[in-house]
C-alpha atoms as a PDB file:
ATOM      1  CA  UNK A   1    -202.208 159.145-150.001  1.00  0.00           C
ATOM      2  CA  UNK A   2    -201.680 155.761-150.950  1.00  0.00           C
ATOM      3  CA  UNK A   3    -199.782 153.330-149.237  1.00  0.00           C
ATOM      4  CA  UNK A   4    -198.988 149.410-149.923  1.00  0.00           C
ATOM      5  CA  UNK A   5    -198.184 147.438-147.017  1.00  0.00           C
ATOM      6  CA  UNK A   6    -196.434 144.223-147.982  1.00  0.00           C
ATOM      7  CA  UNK A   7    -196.613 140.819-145.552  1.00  0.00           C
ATOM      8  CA  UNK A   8    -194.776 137.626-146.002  1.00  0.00           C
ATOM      9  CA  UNK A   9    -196.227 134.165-147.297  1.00  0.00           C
ATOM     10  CA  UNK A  10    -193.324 132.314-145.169  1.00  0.00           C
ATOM     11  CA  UNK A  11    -194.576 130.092-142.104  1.00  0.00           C
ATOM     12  CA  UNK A  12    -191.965 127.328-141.601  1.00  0.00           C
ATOM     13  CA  UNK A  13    -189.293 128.598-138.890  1.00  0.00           C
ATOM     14  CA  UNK A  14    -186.301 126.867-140.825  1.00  0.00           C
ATOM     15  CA  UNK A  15    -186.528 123.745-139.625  1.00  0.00           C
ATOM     16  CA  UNK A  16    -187.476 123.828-136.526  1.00  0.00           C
ATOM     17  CA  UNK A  17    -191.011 122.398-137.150  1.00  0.00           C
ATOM     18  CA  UNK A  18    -192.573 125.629-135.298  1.00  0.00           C
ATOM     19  CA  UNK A  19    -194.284 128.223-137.491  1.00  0.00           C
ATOM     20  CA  UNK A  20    -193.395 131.675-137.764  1.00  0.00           C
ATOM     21  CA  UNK A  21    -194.719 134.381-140.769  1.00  0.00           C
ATOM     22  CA  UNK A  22    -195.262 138.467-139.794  1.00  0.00           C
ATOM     23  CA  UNK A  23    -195.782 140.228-136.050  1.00  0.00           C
ATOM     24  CA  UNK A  24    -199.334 141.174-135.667  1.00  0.00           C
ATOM     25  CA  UNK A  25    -198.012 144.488-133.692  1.00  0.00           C
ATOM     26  CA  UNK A  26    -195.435 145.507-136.178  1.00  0.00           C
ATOM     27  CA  UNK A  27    -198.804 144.875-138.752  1.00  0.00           C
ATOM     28  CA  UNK A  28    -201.459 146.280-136.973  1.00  0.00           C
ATOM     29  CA  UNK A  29    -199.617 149.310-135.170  1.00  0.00           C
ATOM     30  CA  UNK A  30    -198.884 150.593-138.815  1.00  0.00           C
ATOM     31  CA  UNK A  31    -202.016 150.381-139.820  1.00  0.00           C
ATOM     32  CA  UNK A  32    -203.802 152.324-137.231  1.00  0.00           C
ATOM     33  CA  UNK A  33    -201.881 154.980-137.724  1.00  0.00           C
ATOM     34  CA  UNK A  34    -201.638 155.066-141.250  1.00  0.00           C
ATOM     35  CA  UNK A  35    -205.348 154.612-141.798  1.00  0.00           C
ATOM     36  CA  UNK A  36    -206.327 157.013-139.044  1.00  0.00           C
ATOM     37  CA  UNK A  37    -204.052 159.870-141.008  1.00  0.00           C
ATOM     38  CA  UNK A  38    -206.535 159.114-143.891  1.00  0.00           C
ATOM     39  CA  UNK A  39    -204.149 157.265-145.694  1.00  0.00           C
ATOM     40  CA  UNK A  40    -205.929 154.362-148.522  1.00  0.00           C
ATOM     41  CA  UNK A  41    -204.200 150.768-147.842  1.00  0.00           C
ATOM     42  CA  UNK A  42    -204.058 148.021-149.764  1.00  0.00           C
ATOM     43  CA  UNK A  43    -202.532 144.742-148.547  1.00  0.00           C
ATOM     44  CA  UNK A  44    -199.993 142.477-150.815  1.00  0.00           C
ATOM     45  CA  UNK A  45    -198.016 139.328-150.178  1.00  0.00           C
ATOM     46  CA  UNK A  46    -196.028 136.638-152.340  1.00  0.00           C
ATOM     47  CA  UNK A  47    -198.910 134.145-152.667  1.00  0.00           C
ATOM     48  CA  UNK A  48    -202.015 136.570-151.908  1.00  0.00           C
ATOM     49  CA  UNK A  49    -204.501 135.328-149.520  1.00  0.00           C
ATOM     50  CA  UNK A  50    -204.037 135.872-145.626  1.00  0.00           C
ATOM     51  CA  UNK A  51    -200.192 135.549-144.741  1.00  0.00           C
ATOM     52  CA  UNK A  52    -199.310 133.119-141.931  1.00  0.00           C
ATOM     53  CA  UNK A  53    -199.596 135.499-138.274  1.00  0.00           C
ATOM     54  CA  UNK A  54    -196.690 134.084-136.401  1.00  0.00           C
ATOM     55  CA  UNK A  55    -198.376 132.547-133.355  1.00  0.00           C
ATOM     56  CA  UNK A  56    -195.986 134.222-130.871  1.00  0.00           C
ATOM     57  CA  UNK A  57    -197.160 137.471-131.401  1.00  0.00           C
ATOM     58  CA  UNK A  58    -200.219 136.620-130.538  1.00  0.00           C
ATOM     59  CA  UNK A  59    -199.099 135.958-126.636  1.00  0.00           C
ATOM     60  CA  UNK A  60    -201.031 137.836-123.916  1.00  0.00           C
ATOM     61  CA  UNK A  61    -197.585 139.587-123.932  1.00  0.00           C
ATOM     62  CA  UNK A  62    -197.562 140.543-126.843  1.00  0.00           C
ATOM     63  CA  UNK A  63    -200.686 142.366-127.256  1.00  0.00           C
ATOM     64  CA  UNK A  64    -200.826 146.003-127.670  1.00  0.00           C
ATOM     65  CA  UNK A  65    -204.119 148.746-128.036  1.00  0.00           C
ATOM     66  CA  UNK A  66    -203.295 148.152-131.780  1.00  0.00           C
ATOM     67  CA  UNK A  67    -203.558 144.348-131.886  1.00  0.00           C
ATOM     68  CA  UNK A  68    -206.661 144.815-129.141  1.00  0.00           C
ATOM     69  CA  UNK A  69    -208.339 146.996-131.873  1.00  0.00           C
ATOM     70  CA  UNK A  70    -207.303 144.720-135.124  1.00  0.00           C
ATOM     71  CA  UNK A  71    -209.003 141.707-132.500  1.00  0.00           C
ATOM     72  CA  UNK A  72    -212.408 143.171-133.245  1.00  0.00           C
ATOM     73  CA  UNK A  73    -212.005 145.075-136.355  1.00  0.00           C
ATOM     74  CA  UNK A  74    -213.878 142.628-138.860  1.00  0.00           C
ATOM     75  CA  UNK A  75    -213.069 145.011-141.796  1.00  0.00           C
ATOM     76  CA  UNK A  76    -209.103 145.174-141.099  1.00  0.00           C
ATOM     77  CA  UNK A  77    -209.729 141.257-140.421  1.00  0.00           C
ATOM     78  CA  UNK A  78    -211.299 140.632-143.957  1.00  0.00           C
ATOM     79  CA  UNK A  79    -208.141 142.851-145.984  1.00  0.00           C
ATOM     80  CA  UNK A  80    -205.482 140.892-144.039  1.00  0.00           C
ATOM     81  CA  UNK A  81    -207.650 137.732-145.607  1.00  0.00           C
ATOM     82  CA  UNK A  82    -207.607 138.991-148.693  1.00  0.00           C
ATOM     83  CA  UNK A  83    -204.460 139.812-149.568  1.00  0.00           C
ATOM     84  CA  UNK A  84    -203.298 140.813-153.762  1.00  0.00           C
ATOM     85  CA  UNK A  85    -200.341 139.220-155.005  1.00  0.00           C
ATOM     86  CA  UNK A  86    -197.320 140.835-154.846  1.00  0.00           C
ATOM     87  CA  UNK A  87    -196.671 140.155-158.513  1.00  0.00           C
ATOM     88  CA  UNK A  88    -200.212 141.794-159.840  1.00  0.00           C
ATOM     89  CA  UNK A  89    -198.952 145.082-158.150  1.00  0.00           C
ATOM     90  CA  UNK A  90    -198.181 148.464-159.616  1.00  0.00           C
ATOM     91  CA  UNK A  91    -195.521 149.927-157.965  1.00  0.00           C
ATOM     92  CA  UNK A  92    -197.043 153.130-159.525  1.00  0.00           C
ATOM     93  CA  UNK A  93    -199.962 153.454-158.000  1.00  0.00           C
ATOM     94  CA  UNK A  94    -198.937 154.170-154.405  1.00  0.00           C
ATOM     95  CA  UNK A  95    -196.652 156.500-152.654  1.00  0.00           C
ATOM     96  CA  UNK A  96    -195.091 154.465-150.401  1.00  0.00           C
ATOM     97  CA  UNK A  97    -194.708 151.045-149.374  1.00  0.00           C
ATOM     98  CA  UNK A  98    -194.257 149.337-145.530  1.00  0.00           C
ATOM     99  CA  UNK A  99    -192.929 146.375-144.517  1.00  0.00           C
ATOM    100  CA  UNK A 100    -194.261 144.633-141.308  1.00  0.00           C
ATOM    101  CA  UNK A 101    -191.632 142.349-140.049  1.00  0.00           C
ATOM    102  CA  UNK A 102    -191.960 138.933-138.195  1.00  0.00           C
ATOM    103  CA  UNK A 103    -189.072 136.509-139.189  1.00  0.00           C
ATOM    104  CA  UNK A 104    -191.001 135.579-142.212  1.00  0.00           C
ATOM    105  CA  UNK A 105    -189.812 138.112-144.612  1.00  0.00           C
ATOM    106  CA  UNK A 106    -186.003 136.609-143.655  1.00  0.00           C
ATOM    107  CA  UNK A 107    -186.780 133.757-145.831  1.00  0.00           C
ATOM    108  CA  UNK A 108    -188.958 135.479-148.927  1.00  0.00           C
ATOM    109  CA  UNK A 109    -189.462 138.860-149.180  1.00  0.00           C
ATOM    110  CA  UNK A 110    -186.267 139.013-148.842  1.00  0.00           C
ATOM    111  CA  UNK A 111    -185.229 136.915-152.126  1.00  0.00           C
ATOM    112  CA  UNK A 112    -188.012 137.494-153.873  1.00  0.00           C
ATOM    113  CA  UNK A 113    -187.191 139.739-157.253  1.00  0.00           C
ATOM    114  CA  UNK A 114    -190.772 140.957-157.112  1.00  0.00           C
ATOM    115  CA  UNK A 115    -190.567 142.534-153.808  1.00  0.00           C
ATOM    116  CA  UNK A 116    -186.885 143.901-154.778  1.00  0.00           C
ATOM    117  CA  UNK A 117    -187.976 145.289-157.817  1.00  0.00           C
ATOM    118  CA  UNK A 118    -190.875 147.025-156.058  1.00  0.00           C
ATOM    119  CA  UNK A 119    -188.314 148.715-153.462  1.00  0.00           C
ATOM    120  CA  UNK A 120    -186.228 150.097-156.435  1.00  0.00           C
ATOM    121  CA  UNK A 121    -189.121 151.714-158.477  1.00  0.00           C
ATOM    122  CA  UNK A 122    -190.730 153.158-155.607  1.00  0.00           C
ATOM    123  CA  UNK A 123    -186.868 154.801-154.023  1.00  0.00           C
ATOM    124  CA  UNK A 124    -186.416 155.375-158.150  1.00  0.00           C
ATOM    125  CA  UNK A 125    -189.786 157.272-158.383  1.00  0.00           C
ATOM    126  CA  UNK A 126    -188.551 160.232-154.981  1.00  0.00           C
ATOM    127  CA  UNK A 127    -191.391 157.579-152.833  1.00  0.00           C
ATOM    128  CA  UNK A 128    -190.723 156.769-149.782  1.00  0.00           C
ATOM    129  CA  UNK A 129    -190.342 153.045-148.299  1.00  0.00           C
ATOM    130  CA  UNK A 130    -190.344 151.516-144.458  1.00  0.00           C
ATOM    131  CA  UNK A 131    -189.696 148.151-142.995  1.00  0.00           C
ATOM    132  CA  UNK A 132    -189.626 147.748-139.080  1.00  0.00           C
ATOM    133  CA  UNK A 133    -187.793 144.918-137.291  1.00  0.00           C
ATOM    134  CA  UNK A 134    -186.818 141.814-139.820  1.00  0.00           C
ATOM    135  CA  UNK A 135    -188.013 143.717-142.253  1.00  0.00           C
ATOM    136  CA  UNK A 136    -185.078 145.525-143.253  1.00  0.00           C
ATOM    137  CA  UNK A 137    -184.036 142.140-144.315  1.00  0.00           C
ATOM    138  CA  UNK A 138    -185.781 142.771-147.394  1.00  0.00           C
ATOM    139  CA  UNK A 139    -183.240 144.944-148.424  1.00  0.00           C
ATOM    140  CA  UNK A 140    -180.623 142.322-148.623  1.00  0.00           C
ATOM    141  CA  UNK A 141    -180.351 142.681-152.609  1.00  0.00           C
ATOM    142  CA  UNK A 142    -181.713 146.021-153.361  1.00  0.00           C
ATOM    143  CA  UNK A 143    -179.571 147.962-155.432  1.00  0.00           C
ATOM    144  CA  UNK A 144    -179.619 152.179-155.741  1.00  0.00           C
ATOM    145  CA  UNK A 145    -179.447 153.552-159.101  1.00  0.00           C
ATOM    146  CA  UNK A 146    -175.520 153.726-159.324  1.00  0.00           C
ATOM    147  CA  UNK A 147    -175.690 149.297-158.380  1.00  0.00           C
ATOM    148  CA  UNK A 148    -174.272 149.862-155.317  1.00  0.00           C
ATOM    149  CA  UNK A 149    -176.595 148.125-152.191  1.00  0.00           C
ATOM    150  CA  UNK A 150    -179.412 150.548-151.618  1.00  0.00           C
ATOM    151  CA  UNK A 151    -178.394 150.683-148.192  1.00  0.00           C
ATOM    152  CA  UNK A 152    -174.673 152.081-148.690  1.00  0.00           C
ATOM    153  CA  UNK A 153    -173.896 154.824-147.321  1.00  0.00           C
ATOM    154  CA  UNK A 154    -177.555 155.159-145.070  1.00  0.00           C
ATOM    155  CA  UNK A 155    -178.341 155.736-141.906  1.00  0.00           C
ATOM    156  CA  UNK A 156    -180.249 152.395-141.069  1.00  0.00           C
ATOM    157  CA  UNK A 157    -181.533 149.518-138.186  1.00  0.00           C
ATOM    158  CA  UNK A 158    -183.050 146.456-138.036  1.00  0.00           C
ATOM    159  CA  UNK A 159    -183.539 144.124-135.482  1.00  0.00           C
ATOM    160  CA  UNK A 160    -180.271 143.748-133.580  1.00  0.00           C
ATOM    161  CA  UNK A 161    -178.142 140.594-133.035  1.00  0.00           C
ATOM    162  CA  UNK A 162    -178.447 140.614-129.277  1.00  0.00           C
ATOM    163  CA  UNK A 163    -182.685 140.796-129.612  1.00  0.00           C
ATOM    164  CA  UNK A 164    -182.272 137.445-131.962  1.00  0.00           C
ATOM    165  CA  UNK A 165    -179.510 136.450-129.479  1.00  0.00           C
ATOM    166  CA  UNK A 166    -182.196 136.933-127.193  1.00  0.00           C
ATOM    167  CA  UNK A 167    -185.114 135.039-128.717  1.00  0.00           C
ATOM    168  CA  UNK A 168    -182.791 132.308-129.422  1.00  0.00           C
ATOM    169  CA  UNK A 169    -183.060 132.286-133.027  1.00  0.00           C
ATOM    170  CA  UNK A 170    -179.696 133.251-134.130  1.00  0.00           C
ATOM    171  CA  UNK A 171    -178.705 129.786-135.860  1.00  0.00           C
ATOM    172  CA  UNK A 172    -182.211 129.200-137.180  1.00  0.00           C
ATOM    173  CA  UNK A 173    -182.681 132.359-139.146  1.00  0.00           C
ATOM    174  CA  UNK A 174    -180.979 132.872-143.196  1.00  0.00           C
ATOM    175  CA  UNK A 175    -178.965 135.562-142.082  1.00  0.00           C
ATOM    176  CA  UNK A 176    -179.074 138.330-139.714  1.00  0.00           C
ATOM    177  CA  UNK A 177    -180.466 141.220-139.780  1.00  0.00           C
ATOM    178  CA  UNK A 178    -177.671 143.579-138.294  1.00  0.00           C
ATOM    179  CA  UNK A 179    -174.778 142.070-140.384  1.00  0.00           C
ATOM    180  CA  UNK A 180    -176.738 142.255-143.475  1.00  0.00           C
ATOM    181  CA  UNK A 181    -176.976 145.723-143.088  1.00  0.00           C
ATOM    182  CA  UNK A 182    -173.411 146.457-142.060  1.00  0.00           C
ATOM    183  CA  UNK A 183    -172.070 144.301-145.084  1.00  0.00           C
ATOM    184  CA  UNK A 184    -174.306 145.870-147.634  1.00  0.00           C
ATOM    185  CA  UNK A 185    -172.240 148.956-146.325  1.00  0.00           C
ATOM    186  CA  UNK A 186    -175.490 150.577-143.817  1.00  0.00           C
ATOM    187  CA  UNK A 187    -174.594 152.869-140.957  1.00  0.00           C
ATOM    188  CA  UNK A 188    -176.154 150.164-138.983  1.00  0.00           C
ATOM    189  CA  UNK A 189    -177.314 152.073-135.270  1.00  0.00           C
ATOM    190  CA  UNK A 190    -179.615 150.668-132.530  1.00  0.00           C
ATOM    191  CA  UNK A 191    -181.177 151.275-129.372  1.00  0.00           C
ATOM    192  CA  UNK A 192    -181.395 149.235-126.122  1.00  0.00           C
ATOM    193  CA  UNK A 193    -182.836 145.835-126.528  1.00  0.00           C
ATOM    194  CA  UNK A 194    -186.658 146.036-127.106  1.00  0.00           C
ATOM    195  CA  UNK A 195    -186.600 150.016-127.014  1.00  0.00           C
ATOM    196  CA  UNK A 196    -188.003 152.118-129.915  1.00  0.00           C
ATOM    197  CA  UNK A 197    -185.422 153.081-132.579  1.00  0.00           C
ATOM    198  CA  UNK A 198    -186.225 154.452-136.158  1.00  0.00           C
ATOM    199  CA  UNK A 199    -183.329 155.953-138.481  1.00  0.00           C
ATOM    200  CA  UNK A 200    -184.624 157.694-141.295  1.00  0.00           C
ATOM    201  CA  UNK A 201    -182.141 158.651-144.299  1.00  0.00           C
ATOM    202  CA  UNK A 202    -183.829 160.152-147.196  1.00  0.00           C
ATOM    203  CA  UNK A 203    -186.601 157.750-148.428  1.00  0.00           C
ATOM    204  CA  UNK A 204    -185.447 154.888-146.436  1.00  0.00           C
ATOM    205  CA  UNK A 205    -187.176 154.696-142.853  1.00  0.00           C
ATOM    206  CA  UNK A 206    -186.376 151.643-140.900  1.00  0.00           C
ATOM    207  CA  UNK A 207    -187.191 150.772-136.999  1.00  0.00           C
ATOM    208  CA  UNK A 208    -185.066 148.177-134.906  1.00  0.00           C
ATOM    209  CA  UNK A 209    -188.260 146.218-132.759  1.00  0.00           C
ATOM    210  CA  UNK A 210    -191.570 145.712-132.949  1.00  0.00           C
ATOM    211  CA  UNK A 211    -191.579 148.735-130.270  1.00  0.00           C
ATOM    212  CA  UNK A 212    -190.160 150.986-133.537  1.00  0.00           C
ATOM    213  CA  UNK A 213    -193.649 149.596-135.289  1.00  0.00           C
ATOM    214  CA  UNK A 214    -195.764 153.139-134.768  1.00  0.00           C
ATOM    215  CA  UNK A 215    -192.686 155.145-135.261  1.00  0.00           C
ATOM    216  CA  UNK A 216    -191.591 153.782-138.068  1.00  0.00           C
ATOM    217  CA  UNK A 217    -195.573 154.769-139.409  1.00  0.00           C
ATOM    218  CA  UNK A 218    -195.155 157.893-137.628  1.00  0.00           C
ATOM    219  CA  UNK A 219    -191.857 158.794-139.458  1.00  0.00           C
ATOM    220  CA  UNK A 220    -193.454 157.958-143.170  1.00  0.00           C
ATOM    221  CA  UNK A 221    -196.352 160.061-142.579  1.00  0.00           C
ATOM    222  CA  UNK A 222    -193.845 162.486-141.742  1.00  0.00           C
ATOM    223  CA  UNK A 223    -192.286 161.448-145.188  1.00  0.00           C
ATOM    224  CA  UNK A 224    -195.704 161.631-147.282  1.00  0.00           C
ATOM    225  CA  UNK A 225    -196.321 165.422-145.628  1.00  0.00           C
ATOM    226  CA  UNK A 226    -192.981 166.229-147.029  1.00  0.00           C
ATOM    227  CA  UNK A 227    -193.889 165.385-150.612  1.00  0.00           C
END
């Protein structure tokens, strides 16, 4: 069971002059669980290398029994360093991917025809794929076999507009996340603010928060067992 988790390169929160990049608990929460199911990871991003940890996440508040663990965890510490580049990937060799989110992604996962063309193999090849929070902005330009948006049709979530309402981020961000997904055609549903929500259609498995981090892991185990 191999499984390619895929972080932005992005820092720059538009320009705000603050930094942003991917949530450490939407990273580290899927990797727990994904490693502790005996599952082999390997790391990618855009530019390779550690991806930028938006500082936020790294708030007393934020901190989770996942992001405790990844805080003394040298080896997880050294992969996250040591990212591949997303472009010297084969999509082949793994049977699913996962997408951390963190506004990062928003500005080039999102665009990036590497990343898109990764999604569509792996959905083209019956392997499942997960993104939790911003992540589902990735699949802004994804297209199914037939060239409709991959998300047509699909049960999906993403982080909501009243949780970027909330953060206070909704004129600094590309686009957002919830009308994205309802224009690309998604059967866009969500939870309370902050609570846990994964939808699941098929091989697409997306989770609204960085509470939906874990679940969304849970639910592609679920996904691999299947297989």
């Amino acid at each position: 069971m191999k499984v390619l988790i895929v972080l932005t390169s992005h820092e720059d929160l538009g320009n705000t002059g603050k930094k942003t990049g991917f949530w450490l608990e939407e990273f580290a929460a899927p990797y727990y669980a994904l490693r502790d199911a005996g599952a082999e990871l390997t790391l990618a991003s855009p530019k390779g290398g550690q991806p930028p940890l938006d500082p936020k996440s790294s708030d007393p508040s934020a901190q989770t029994d996942a992001t405790r663990r990844f805080a003394s965890d040298t080896e997880a510490q050294t992969a996250l360093a040591n990212t591949k580049r997303l472009a010297d990937i084969d999509a082949s060799a793994f049977d699913a991917v996962f997408y951390p989110g963190g506004h990062g992604p928003l500005w080039d996962l999102a665009e990036d025809p590497v990343s898109i063309a990764l999604i569509e193999k792996t959905i083209a090849a019956g392997k499942p794929v997960a993104a939790v929070c911003h992540a589902p902005g990735v699949l802004r330009h994804v297209k199914a076999a037939d060239g409709k948006p991959l998300v047509a049709g699909k049960s999906v979530t993403g982080f909501s507009n009243d949780e970027e309402a909330a953060v206070q981020l909704t004129d600094v961000v590309p686009f957002l996340v919830e009308d994205m997904l309802k224009a690309n055609g998604g059967q866009y549903s969500k939870a309370a603010d902050w609570q846990p929500h994964v939808a699941t259609d098929g091989l697409l498995i997306t989770g609204q928060n960085p509470a939906s981090s874990e679940p969304v892991a849970e639910a592609l185990l679920a996904a691999l067992r299947r297989r």
